[in-house]
N, C-alpha and C. Protein backbone atom coordinates (compact mmCIF):
# COMPACT_ATOMS: atom_id res chain seq x y z
N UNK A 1 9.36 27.64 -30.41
CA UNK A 1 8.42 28.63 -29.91
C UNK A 1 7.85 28.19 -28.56
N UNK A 2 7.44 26.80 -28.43
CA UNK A 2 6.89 26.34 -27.13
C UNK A 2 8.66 26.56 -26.22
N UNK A 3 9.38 26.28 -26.20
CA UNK A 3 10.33 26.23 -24.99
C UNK A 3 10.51 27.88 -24.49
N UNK A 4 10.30 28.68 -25.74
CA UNK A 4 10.22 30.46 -25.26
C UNK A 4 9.18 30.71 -23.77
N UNK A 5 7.84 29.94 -24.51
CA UNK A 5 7.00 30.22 -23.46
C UNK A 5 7.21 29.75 -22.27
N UNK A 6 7.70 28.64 -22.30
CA UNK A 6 7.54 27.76 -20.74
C UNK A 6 9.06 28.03 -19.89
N UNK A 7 10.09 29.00 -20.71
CA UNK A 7 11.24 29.14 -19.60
C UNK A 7 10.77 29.91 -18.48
N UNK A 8 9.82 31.05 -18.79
CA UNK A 8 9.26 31.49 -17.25
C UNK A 8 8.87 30.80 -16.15
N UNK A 9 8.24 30.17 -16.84
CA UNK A 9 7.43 28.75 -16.10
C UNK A 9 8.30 27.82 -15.43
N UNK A 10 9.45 27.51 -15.59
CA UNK A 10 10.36 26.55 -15.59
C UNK A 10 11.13 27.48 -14.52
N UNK A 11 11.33 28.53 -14.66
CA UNK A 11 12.54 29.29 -13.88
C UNK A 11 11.65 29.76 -12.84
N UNK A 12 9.91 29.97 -12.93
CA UNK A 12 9.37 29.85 -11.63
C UNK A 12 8.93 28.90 -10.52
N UNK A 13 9.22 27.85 -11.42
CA UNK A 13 9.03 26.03 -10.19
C UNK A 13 10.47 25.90 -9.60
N UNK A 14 11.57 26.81 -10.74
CA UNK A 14 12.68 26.26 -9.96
C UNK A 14 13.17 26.88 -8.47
N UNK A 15 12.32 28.82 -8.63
CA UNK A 15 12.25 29.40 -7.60
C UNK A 15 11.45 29.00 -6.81
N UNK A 16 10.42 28.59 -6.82
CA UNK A 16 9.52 28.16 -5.69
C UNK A 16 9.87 27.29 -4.98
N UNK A 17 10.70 26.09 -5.92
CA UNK A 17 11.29 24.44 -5.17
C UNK A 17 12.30 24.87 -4.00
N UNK A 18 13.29 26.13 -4.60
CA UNK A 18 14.13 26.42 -3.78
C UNK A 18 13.85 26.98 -2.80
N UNK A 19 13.06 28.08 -2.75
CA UNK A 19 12.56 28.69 -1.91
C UNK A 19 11.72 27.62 -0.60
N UNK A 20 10.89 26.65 -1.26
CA UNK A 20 10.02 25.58 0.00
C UNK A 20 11.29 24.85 0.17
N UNK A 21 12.32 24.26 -0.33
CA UNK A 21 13.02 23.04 0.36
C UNK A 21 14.38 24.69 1.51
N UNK A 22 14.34 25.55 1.64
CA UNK A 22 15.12 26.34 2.10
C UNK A 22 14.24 26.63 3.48
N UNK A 23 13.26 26.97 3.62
CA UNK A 23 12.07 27.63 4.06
C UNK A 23 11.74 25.92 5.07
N UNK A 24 11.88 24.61 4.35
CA UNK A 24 11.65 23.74 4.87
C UNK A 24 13.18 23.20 5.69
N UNK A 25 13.69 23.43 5.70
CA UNK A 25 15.61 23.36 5.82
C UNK A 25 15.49 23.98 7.23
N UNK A 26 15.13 25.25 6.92
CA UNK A 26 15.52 26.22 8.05
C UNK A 26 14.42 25.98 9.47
N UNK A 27 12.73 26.35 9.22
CA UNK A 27 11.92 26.32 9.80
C UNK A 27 10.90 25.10 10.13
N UNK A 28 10.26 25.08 11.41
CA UNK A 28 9.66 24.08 11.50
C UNK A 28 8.27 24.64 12.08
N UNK A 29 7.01 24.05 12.06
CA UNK A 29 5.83 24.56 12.46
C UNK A 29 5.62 23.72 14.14
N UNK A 30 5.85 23.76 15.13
CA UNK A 30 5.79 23.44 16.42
C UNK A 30 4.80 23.37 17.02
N UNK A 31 3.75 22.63 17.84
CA UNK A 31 2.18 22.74 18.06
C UNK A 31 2.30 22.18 19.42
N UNK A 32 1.56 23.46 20.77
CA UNK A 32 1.69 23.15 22.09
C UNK A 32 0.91 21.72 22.05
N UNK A 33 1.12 20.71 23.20
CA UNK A 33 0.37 19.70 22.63
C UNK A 33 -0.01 19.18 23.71
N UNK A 34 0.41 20.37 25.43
CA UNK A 34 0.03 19.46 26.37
C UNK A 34 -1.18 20.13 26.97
N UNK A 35 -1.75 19.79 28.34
CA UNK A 35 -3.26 19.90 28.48
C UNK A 35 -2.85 21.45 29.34
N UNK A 36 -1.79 21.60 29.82
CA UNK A 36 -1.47 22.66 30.79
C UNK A 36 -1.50 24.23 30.14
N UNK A 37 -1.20 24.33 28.83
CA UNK A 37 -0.80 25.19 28.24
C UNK A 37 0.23 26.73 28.74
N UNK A 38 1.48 25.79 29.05
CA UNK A 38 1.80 27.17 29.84
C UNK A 38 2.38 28.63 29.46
N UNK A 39 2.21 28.65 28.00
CA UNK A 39 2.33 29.62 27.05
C UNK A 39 1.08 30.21 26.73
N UNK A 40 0.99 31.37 26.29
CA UNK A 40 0.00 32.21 25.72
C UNK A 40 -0.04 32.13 24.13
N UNK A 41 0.23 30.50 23.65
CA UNK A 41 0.15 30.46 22.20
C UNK A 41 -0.17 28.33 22.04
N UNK A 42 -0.54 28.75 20.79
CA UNK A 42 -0.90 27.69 20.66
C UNK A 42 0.27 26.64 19.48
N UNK A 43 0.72 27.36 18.16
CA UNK A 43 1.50 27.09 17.08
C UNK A 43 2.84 28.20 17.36
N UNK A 44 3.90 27.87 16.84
CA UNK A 44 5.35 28.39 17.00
C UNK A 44 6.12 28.30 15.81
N UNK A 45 6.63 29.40 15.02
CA UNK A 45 7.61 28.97 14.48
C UNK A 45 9.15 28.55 14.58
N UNK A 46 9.73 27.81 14.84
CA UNK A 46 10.86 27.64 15.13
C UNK A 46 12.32 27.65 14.08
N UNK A 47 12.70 28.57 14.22
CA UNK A 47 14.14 28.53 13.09
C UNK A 47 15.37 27.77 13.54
N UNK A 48 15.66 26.97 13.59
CA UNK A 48 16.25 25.83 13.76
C UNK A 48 17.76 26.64 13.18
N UNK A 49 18.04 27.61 12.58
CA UNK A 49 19.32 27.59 12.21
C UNK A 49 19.87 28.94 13.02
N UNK A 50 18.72 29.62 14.08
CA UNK A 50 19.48 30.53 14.98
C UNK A 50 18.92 29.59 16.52
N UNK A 51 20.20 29.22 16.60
CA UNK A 51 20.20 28.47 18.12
C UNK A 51 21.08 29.73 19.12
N UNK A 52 20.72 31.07 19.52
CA UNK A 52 21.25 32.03 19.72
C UNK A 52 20.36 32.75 20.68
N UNK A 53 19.72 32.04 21.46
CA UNK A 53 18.86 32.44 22.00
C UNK A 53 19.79 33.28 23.72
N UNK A 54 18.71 34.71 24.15
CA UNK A 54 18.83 35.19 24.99
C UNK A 54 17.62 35.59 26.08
N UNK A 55 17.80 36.14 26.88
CA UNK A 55 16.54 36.79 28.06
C UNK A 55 15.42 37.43 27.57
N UNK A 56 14.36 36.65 27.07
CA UNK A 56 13.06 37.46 27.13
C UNK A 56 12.39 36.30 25.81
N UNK A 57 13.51 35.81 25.19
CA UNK A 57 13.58 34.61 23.79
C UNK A 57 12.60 33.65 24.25
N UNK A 58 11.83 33.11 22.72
CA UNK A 58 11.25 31.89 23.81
C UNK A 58 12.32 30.69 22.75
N UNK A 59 12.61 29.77 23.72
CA UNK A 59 13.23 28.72 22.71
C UNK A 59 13.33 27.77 22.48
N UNK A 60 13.00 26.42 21.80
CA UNK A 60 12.63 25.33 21.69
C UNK A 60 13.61 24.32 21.80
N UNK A 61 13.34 23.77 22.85
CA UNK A 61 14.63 22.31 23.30
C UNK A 61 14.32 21.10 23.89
N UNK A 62 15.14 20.21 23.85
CA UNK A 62 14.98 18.92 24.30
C UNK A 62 15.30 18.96 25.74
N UNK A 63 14.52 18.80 26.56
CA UNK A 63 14.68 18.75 27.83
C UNK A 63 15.17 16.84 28.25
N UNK A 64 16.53 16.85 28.75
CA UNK A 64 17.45 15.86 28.90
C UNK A 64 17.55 15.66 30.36
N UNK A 65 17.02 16.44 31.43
CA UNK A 65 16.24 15.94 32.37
C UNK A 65 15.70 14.70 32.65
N UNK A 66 15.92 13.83 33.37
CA UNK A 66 14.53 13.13 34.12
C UNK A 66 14.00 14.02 35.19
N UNK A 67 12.26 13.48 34.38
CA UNK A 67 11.23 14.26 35.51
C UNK A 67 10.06 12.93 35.79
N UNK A 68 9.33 12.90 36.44
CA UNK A 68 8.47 11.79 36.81
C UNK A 68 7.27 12.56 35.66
N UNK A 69 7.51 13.41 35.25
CA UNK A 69 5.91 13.59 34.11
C UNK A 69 6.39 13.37 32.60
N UNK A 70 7.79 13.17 31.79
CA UNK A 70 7.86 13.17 30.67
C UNK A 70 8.95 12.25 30.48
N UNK A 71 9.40 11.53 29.54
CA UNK A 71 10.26 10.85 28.87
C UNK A 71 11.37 12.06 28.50
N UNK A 72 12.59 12.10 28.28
CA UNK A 72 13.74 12.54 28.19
C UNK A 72 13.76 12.58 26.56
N UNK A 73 14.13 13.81 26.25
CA UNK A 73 14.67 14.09 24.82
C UNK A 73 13.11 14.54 24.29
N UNK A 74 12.30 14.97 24.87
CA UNK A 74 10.94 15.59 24.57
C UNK A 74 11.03 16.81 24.48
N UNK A 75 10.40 17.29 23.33
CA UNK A 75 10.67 19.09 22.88
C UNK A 75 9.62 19.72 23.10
N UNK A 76 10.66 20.71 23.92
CA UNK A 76 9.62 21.53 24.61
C UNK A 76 9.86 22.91 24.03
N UNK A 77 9.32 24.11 24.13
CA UNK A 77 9.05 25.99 24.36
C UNK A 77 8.55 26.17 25.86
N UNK A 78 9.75 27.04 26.08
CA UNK A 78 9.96 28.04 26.88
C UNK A 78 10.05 29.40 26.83
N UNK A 79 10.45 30.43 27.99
CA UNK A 79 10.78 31.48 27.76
C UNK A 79 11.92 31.29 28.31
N UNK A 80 13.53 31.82 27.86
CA UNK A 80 14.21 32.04 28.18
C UNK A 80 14.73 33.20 29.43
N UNK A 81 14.19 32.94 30.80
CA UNK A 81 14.58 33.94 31.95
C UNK A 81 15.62 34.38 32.52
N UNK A 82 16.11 33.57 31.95
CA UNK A 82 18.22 33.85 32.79
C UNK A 82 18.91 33.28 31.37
N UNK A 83 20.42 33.39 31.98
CA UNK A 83 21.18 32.71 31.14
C UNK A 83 22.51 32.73 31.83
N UNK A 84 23.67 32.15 30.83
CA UNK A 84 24.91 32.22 31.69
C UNK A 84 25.27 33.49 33.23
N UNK A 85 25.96 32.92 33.75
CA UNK A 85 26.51 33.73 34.73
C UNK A 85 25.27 34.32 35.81
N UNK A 86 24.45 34.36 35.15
CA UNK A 86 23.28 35.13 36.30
C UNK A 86 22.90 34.14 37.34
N UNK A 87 22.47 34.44 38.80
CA UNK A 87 21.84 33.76 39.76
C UNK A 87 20.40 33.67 39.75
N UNK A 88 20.16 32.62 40.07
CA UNK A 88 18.06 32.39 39.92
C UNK A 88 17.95 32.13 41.72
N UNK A 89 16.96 32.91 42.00
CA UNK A 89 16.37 32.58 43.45
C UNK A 89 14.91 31.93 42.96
N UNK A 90 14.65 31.00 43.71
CA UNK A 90 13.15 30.50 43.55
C UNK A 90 12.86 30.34 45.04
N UNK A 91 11.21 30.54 45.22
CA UNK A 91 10.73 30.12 46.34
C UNK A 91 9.03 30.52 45.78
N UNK A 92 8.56 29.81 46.69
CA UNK A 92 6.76 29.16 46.20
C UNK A 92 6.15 30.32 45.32
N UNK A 93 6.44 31.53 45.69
CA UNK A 93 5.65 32.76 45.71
C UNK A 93 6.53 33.62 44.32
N UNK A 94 7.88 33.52 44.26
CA UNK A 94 8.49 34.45 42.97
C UNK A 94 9.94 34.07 42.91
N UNK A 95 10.12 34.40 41.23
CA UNK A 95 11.64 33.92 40.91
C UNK A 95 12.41 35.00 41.06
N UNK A 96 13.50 35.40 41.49
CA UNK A 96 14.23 36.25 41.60
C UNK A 96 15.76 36.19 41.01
N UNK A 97 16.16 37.47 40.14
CA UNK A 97 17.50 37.17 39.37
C UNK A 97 18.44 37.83 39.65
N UNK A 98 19.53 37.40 39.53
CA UNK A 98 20.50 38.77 40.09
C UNK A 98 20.48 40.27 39.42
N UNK A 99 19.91 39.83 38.37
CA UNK A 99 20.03 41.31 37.60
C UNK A 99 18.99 42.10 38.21
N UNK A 100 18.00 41.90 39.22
CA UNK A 100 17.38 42.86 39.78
C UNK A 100 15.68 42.26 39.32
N UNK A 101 15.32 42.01 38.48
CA UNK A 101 13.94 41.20 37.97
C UNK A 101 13.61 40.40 38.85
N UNK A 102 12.25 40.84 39.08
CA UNK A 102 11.33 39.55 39.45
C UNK A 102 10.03 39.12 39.15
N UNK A 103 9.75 37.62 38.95
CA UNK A 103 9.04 37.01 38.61
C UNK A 103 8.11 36.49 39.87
N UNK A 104 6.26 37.18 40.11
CA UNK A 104 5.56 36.66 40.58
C UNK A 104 4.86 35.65 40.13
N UNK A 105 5.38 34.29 40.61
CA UNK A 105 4.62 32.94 40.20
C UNK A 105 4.55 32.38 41.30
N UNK A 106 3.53 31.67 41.42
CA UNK A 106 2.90 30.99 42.87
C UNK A 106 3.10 29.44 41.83
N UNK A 107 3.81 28.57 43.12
CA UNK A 107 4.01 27.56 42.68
C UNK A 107 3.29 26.24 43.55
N UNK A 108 2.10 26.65 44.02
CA UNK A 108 1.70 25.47 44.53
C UNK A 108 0.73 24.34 43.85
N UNK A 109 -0.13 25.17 43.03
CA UNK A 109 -0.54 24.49 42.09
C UNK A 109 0.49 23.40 41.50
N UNK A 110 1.31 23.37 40.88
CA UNK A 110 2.21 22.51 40.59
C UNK A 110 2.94 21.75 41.29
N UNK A 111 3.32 22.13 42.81
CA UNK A 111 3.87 21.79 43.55
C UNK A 111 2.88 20.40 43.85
N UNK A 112 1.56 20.76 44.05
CA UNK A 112 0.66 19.78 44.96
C UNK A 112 0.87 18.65 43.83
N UNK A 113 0.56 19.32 42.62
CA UNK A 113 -0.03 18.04 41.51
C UNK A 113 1.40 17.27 41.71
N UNK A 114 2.38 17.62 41.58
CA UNK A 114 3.98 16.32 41.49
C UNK A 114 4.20 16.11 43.20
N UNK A 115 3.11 16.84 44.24
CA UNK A 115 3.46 16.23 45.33
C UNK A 115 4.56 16.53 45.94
N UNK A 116 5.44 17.72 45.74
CA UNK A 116 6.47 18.29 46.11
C UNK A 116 6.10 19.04 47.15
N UNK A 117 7.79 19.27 48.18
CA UNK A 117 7.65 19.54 49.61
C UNK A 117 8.29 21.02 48.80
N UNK A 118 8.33 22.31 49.81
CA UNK A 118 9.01 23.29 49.34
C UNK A 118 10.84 22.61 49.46
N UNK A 119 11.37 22.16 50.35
CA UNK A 119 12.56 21.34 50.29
C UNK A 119 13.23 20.77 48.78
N UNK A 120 12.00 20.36 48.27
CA UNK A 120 12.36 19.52 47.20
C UNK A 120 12.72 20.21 45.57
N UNK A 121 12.63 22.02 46.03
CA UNK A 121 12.68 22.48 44.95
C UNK A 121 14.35 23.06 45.56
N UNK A 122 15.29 23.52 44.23
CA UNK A 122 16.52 24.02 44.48
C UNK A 122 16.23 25.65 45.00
N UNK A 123 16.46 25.96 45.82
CA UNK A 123 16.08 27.70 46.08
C UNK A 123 17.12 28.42 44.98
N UNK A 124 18.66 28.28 45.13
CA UNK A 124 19.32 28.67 44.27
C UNK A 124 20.13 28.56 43.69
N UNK A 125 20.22 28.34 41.83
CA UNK A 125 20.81 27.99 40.98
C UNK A 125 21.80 29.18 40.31
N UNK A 126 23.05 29.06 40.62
CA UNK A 126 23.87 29.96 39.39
C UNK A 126 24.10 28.91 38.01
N UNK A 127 24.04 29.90 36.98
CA UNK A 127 23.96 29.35 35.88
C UNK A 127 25.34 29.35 35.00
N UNK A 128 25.68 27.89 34.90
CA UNK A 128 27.44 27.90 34.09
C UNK A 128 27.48 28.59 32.71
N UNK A 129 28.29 28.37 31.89
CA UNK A 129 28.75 29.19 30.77
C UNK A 129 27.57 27.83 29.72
N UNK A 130 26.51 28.31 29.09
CA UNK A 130 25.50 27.56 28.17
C UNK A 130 25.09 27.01 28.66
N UNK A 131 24.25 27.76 29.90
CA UNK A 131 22.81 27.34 30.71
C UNK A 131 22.07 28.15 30.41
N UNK A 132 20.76 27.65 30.43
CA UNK A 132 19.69 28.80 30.53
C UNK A 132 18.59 28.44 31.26
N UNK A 133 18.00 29.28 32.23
CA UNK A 133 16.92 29.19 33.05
C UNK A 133 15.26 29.52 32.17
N UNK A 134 14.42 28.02 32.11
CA UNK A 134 13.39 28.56 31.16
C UNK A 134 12.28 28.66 32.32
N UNK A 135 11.05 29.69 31.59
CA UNK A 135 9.64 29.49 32.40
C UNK A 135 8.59 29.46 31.65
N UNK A 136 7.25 28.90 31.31
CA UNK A 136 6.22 29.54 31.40
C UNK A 136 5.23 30.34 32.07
N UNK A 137 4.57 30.49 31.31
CA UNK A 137 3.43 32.07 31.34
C UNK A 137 2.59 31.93 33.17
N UNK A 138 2.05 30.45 32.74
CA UNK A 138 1.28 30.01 33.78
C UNK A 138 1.50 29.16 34.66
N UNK A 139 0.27 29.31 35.98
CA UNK A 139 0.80 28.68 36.85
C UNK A 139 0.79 27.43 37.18
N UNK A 140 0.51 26.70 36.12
CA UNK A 140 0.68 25.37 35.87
C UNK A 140 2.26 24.79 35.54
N UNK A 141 2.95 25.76 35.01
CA UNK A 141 3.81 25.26 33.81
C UNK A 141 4.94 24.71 34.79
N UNK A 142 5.33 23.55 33.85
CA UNK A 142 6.27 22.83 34.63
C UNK A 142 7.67 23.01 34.04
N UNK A 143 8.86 23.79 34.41
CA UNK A 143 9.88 24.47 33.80
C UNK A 143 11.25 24.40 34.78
N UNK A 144 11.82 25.26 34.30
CA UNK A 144 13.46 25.28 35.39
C UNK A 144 13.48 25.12 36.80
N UNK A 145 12.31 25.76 37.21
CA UNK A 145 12.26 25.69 38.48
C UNK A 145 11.94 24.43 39.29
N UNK A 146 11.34 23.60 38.58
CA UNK A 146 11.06 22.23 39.08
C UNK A 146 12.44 21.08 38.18
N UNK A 147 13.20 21.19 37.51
CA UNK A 147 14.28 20.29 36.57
C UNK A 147 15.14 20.97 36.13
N UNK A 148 15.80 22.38 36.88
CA UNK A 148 16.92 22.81 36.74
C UNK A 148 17.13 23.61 34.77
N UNK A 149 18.42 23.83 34.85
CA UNK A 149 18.87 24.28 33.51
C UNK A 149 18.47 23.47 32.52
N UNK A 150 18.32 24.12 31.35
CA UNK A 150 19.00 23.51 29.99
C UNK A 150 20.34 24.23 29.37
N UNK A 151 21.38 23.16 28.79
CA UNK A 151 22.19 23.33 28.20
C UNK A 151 22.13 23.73 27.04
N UNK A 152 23.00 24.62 26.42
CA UNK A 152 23.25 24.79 24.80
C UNK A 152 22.89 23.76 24.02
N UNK A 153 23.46 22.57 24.05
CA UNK A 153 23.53 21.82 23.00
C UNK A 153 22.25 20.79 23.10
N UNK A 154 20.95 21.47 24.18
CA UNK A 154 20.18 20.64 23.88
C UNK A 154 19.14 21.91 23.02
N UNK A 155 19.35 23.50 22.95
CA UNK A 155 18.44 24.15 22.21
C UNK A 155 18.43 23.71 20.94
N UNK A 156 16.99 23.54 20.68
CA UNK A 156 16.98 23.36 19.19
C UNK A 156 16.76 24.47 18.03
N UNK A 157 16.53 25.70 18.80
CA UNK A 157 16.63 26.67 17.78
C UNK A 157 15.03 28.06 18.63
N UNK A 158 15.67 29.50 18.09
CA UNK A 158 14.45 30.22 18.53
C UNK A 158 12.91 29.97 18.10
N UNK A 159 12.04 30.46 19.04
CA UNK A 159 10.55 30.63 18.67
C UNK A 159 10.30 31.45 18.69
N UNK A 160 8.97 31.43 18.16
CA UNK A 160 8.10 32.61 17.45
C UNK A 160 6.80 32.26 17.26
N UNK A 161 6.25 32.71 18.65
CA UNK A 161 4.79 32.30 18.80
C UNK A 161 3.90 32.67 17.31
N UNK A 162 3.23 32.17 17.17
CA UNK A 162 2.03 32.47 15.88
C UNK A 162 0.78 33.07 16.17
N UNK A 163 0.09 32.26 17.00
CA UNK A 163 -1.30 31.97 17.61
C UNK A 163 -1.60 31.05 18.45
C-alpha cells in the first residue's frame, strides 16, 4: 500500500531531476561584471547548445584577442552587427555596413581611455566565412571595433538578456 502512494512521488523527483540536470546541460545564468556596462542588461541567459547566432543576436564568446585591458579566453556578450561576407566601415563618429545600416557611435571616449590615435583603429574589415562583427549599446564599450572579429569556434552559445 505504501509503494502505491509514493510512485507519484518517485516519478515526480525523477521528472524534476531530469528536467534541472537538462535545463542545467543546456543553459547557463551569465552576470555583466564589468564597471562599463556596455549592454542595457545586467543577467543573460545563455543556451550554450544554439551556437547559431546572426545580425541583431546578442552572443556570448571567448574573446581570443590580445587587448591591453583583458586576459584572453575571457567571456564576453555582445551584439552581433555583421557577419560573414559583409564589409564593416568604422571611423570615430559611426559604423557603417555594406548592407546599407548605420551605426551612430562616437568613439572617443574609449579611444582617449586606451590612448588610441584614430590610425590605430582598422577603418575597414571584410568579414571571412565564421566571423562576426560584435558591439555594445554604449559609448564606453570596448568591442570589434577596437580587437577585430570573433570566430565561430570561439561563440559560446546565444543570449538572452533578463534584466
Amino acid at each position: 500500500m505504501q509503494l502505491k502512494h509514493s510512485l507519484p512521488m518517485l516519478s515526480f523527483m525523477a521528472a524534476l531531476g531530469a528536467y534541472s540536470l537538462y535545463f542545467t546541460e543546456r543553459y547557463v545564468i551569465a552576470a555583466n561584471s564589468t564597471v562599463s556596462n556596455c549592454l542595457h542588461a545586467t543577467y543573460f541567459l545563455v543556451d550554450k547548445w544554439d551556437q547559431d547566432v546572426g545580425v541583431g543576436d546578442l552572443a556570448a564568446f571567448k574573446m581570443m584577442t590580445k587587448n591591453p585591458l583583458y586576459p584572453t579566453s575571457r567571456k564576453w556578450i555582445k551584439q552581433v552587427v555583421a557577419t560573414e561576407g559583409m564589409t564593416v566601415t568604422v571611423d570615430r563618429e559611426r559604423v557603417q555596413f555594406s548592407d546599407g545600416r548605420i551605426i551612430e557611435s562616437n568613439m572617443d571616449h574609449t579611444m582617449g581611455y586606451l590612448k588610441l590615435e584614430p590610425s590605430d583603429i582598422k577603418p575597414v574589415v571584410t568579414l571571412r566565412q565564421g566571423q562576426f562583427f560584435m558591439m555594445g549599446d554604449t559609448r564606453t564599450s570596448y568591442d570589434s571595433r577596437y580587437w577585430g572579429p570573433v570566430e565561430q569556434q570561439n561563440i559560446l552559445g546565444k543570449a538572452y538578456a533578463l534584466f
